[in-house]
Protein backbone atom coordinates (compact mmCIF):
# COMPACT_ATOMS: atom_id res chain seq x y z
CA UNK A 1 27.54 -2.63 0.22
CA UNK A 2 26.17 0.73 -0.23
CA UNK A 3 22.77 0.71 -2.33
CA UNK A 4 21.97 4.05 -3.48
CA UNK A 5 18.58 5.04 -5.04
CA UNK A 6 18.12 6.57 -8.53
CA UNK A 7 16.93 10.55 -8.80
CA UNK A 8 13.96 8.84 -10.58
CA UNK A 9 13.15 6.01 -7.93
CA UNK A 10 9.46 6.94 -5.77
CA UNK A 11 7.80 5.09 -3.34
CA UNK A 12 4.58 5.72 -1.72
CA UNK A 13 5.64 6.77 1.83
CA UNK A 14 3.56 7.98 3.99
CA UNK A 15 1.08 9.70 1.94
CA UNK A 16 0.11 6.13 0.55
CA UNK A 17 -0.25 4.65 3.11
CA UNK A 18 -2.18 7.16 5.00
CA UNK A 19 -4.69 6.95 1.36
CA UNK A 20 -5.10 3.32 1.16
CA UNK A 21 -5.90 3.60 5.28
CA UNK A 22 -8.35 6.01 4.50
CA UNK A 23 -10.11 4.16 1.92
CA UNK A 24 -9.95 1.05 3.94
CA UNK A 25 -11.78 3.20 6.56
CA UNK A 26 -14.53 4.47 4.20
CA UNK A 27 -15.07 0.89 3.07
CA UNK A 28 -15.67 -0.41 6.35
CA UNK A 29 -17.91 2.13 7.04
CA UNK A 30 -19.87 1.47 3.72
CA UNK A 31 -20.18 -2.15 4.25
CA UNK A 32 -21.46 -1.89 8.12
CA UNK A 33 -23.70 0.82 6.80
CA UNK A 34 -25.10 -1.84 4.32
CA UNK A 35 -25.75 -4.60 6.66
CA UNK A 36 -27.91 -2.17 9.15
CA UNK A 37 -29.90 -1.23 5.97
CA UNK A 38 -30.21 -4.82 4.90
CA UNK A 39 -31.17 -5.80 8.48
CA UNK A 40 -34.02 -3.67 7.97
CA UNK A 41 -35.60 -5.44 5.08
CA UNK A 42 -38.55 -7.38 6.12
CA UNK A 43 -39.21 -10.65 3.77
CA UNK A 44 -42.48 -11.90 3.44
CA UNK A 45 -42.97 -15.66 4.95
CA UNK A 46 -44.82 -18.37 2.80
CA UNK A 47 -47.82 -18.14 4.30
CA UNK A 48 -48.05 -14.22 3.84
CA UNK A 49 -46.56 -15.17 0.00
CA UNK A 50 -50.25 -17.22 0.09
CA UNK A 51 -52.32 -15.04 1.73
CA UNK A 52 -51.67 -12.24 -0.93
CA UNK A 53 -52.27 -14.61 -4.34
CA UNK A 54 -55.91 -15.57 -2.56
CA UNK A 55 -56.95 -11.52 -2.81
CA UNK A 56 -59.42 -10.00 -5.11
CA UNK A 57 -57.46 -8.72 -8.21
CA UNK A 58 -56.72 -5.26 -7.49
CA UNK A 59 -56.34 -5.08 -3.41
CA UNK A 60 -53.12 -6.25 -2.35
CA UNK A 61 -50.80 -5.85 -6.06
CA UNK A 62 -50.96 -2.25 -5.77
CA UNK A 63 -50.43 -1.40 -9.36
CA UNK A 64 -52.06 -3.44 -12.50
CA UNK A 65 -49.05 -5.24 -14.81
CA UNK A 66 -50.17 -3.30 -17.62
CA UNK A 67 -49.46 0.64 -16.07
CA UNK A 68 -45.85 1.53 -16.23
CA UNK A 69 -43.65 4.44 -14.55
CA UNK A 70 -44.06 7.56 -16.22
């Protein structure tokens, strides 16, 4: 049994396959990009957490609640 395909019949081929690849690629790279740059991040312990609310007002908040970004 002979199955031919229609004029109008595509399929991705190569070309697909070599784009999905790619982006697969790229998103691997983003991702163990991420994790270095998350590895980075330094998060405060509880005792530094109590350290800083037994300041003076003004030394360790940086800016006051009340000044926004302008």
């Amino acid at each position: 049994m002979n199955v031919i395909a229609a004029a109008g019949d595509v399929s991705p081929g190569l070309l697909g396959f070599v784009v999905v690849a790619a982006l697969g690629f790229a998103l691997f790279l983003l991702i163990k990009s991420m994790n270095k740059q998350i590895s980075k991040i330094e998060v405060p312990h509880e005792a530094d957490l109590d350290e800083a609310g037994s300041e003076p007002a003004g030394q360790g908040k940086g800016r006051a609640a009340g000044d926004g970004a302008r």
